[in-house]
Protein backbone atom coordinates (compact mmCIF):
# COMPACT_ATOMS: atom_id res chain seq x y z
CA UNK A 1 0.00 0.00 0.00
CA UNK A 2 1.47 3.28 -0.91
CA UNK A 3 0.83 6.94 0.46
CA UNK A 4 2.72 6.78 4.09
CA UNK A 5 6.01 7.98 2.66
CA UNK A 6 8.27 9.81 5.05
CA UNK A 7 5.63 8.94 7.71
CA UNK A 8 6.61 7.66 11.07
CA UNK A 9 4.07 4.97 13.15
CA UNK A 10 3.89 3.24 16.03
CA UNK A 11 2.61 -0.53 15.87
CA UNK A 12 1.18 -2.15 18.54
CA UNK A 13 1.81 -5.89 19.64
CA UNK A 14 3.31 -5.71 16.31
CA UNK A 15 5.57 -8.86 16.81
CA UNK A 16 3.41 -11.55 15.48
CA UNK A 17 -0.36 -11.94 13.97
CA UNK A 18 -1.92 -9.30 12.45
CA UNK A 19 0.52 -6.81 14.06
CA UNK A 20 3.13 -8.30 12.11
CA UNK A 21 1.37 -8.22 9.01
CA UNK A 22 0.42 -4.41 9.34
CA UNK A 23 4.05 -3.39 10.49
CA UNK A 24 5.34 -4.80 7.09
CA UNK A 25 1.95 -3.51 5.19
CA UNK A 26 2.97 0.05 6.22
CA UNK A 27 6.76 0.00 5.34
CA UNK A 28 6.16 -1.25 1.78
CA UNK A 29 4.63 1.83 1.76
CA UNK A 30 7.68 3.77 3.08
CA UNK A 31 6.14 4.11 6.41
CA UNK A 32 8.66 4.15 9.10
CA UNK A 33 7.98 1.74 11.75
CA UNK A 34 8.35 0.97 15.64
CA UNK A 35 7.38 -2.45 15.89
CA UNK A 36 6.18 -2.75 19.76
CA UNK A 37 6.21 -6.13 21.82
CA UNK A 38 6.17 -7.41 25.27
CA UNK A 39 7.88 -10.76 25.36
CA UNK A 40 8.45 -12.06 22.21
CA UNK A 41 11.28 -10.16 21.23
CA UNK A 42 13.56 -12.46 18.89
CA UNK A 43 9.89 -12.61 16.68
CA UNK A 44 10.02 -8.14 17.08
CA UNK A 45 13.85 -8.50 15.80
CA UNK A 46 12.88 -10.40 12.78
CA UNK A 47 9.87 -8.25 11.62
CA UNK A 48 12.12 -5.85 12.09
CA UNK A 49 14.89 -7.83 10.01
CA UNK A 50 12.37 -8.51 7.51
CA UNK A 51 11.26 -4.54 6.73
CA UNK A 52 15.14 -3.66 6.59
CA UNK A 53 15.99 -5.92 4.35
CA UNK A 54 13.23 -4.82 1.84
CA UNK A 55 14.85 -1.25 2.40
CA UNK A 56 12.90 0.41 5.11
CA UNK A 57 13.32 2.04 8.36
CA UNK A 58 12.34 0.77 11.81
CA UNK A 59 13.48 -0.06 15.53
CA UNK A 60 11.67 -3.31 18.08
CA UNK A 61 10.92 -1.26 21.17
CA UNK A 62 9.55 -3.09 24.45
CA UNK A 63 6.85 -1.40 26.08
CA UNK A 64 3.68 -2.98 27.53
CA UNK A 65 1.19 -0.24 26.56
CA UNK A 66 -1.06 -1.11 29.66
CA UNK A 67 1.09 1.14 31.58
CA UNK A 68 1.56 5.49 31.51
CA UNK A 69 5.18 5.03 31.70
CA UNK A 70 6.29 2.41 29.22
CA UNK A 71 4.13 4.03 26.83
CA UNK A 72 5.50 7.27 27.84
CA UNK A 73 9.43 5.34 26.38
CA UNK A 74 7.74 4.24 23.58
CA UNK A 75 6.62 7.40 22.00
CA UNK A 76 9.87 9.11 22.80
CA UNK A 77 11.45 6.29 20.52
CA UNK A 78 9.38 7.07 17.86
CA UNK A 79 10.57 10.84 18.18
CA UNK A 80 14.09 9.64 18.76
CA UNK A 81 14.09 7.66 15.83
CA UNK A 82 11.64 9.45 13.28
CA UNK A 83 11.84 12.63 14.70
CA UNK A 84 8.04 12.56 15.67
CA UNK A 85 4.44 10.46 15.07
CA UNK A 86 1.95 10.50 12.22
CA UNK A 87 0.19 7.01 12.68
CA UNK A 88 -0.71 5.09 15.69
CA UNK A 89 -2.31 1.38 15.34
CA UNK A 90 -3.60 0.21 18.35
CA UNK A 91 -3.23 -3.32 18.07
CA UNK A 92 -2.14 -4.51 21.15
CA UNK A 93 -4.69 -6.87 23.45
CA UNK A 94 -5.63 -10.27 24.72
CA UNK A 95 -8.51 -12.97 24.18
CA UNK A 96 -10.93 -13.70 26.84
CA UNK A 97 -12.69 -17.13 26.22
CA UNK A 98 -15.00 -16.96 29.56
CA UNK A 99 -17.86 -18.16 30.03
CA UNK A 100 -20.27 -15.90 32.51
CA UNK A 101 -19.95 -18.52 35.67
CA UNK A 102 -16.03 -18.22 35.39
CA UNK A 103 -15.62 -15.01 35.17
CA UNK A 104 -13.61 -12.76 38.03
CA UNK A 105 -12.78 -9.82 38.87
CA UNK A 106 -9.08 -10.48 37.95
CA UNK A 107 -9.96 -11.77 34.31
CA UNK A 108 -12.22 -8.39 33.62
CA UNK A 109 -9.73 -6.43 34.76
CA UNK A 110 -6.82 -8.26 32.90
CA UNK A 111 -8.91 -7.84 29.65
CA UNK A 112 -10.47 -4.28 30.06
CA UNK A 113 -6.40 -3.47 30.87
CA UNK A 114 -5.00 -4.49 28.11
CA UNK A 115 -8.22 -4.26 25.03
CA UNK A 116 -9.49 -0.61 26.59
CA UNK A 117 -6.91 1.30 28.45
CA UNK A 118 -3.91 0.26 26.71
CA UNK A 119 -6.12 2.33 23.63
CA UNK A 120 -7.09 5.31 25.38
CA UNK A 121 -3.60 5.61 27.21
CA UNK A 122 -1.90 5.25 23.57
CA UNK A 123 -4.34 7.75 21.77
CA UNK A 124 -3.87 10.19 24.51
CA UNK A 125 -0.16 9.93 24.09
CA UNK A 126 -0.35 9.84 20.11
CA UNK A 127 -2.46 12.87 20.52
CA UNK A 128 -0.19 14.61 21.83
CA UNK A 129 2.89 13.75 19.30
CA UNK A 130 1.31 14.68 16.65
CA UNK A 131 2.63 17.97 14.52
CA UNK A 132 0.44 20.48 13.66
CA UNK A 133 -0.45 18.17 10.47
CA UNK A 134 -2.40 16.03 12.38
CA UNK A 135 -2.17 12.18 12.42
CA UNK A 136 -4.34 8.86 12.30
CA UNK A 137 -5.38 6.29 15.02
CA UNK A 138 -6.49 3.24 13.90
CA UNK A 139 -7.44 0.64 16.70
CA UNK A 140 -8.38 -2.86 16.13
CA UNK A 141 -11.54 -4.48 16.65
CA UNK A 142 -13.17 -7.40 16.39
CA UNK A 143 -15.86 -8.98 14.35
CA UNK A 144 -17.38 -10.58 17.53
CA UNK A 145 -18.58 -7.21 18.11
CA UNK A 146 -21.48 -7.66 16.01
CA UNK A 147 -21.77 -11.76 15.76
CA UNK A 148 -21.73 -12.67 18.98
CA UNK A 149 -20.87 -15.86 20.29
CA UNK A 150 -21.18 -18.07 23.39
CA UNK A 151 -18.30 -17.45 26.43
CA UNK A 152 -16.89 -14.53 24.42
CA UNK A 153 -18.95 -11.73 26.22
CA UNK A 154 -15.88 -10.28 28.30
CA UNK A 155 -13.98 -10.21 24.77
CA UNK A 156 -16.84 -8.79 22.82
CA UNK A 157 -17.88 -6.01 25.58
CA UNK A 158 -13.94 -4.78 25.20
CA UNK A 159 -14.17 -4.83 21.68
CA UNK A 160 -17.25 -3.00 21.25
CA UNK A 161 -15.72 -0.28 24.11
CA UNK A 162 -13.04 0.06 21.56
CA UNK A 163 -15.15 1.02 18.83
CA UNK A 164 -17.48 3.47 21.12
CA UNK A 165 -14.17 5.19 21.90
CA UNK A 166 -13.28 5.02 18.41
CA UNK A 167 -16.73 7.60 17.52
CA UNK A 168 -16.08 9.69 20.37
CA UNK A 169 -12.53 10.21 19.93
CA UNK A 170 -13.15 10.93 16.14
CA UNK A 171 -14.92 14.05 17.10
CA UNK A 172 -12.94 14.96 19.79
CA UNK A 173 -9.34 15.04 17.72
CA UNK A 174 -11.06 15.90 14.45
CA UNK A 175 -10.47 19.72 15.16
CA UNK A 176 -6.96 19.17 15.79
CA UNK A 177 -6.55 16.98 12.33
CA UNK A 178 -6.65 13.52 13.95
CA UNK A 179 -8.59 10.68 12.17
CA UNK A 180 -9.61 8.13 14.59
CA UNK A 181 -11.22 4.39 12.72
CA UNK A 182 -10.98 1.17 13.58
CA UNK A 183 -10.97 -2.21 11.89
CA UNK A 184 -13.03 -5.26 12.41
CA UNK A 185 -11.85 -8.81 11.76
CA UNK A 186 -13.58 -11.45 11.39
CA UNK A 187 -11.78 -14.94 12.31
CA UNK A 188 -8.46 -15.18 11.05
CA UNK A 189 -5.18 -17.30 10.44
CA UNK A 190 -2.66 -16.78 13.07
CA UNK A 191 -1.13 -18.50 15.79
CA UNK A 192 -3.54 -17.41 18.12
CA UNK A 193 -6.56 -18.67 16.98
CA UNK A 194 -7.10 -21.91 18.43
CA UNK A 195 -10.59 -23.32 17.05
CA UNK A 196 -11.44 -27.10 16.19
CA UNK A 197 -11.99 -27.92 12.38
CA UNK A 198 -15.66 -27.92 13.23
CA UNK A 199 -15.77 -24.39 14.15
CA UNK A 200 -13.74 -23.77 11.19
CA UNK A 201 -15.70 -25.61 8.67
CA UNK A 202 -18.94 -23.64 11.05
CA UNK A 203 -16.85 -20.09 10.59
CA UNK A 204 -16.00 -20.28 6.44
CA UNK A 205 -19.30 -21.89 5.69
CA UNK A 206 -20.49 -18.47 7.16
CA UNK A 207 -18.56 -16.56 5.32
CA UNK A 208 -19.63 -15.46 1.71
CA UNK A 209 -16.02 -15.69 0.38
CA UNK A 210 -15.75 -19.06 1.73
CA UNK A 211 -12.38 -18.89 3.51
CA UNK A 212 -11.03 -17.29 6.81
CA UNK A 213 -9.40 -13.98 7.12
CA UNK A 214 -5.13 -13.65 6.58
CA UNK A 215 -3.45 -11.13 8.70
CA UNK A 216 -2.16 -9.92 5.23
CA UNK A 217 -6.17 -8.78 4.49
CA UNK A 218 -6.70 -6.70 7.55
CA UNK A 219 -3.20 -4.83 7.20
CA UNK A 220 -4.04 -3.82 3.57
CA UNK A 221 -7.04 -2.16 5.24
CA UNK A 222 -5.44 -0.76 8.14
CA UNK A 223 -2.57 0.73 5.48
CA UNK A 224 -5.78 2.54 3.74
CA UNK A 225 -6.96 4.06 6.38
CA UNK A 226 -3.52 5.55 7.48
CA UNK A 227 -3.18 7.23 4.20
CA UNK A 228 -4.21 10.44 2.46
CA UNK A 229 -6.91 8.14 0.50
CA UNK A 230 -9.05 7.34 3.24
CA UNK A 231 -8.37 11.40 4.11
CA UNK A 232 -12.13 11.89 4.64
CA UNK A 233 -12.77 9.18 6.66
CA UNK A 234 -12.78 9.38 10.60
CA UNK A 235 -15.22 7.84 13.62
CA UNK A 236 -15.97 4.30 11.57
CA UNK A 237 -15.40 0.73 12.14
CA UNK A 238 -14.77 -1.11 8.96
CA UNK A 239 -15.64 -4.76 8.89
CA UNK A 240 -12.63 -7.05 7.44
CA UNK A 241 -14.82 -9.92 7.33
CA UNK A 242 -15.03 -11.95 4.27
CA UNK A 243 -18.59 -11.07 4.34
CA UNK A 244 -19.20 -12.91 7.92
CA UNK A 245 -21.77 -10.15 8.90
CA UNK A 246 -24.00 -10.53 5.92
């Protein structure tokens, strides 16, 4: 995807999954790129590898973007590296496959931690690095949003927090030349999602292009909407679904 030339982002949980996929999306398209992890760091290094090699610009930086100061380092790497921010892609978060008798207090605050406030927390801070231009936000959501489905309501309620946040900050930033959108998936092929073949054989014979989502599909979208061609877009939630919703 071209159009993010000579623009700096910050990608987050970008070390695997559809992270990984929109880190590399956006420096094809001569983005430069901080490629954020927690723990897997040797899988950061070889995005990272990966995007040099091809001729592009960016640094691994650990930060867990649940917490003010980590994210606080991590956005002073992007200006130490890049010399600022245009593009922030909240990607970061965790699954919560719960149903309502197991649920604590511990696992709704583990997942509201690190699928709400890790998002706010960023966008605040992204806010704030952005030059007089403006920038773009784009957080990731989830198809379960909308097709709901048994023992996924703790995962679903973050998710849809995520995209009310999404609308609100939209008009909030707009005056200051912030576009703030989000992306839905619908189920797709990574490492982390850990289904039977019945649910699979269930999930693509619901989907009216018969096959599950690659990470590769949502980071072409997610590479839109960070550039000038999606310029007059801001406060929506894009389903990347195969046509799961229909």
């Amino acid at each position: 995807m071209t159009g993010n030339t000579h623009r700096s982002a910050i990608v987050t949980g970008a070390s695997r999954g559809i992270g990984r996929a929109v880190a590399l999306e956006l420096a094809a398209g001569g983005c430069r790129v901080i490629v954020n992890y927690v723990q897997q760091k040797e899988r950061a290094e070889a995005v990272v590898a990966e995007i040099r090699a091809a001729g592009h610009a960016a640094v691994a930086f650990r930060a867990n973007v649940q917490e003010p100061e980590e994210l606080d380092r991590l956005f002073a790497a992007a200006k130490e590296h890049f010399g600022g921010l245009d593009i922030l892609v909240n990607n970061a978060g965790v699954g919560a496959t719960l149903p309502l008798e197991h649920l604590s207090k511990q696992a709704i605050d583990d997942a509201t931690a690190a699928n709400v406030r890790s998002v706010l927390l960023a966008t605040q801070r992204a806010a704030a690095a952005f030059g007089s231009n403006g920038g773009v936000v784009i957080n990731v959501s989830s198809a379960i949003v909308m097709q709901p489905i048994p023992a996924q309501a703790l995962y679903a309620a973050t998710k849809a927090a995520v995209e009310a946040l999404t609308r609100v900050l939209a008009q909030e930033l707009g005056p200051r030349k912030i576009r703030v959108n989000a992306v839905a998936p619908g189920p797709t092929e990574t490492d982390l999602l850990q289904i039977s073949s019945d649910i699979r054989g269930f999930l693509i014979s619901r989907t009216v292009l018969g096959r599950l989502g690659q990470p590769q599909d949502i980071a072409k979208v997610v590479a839109f909407l960070a550039s000038d061609a999606s310029g007059w877009i801001t406060g929506q939630t894009l389903s990347v679904d195969g046509g799961l919703r229909l």
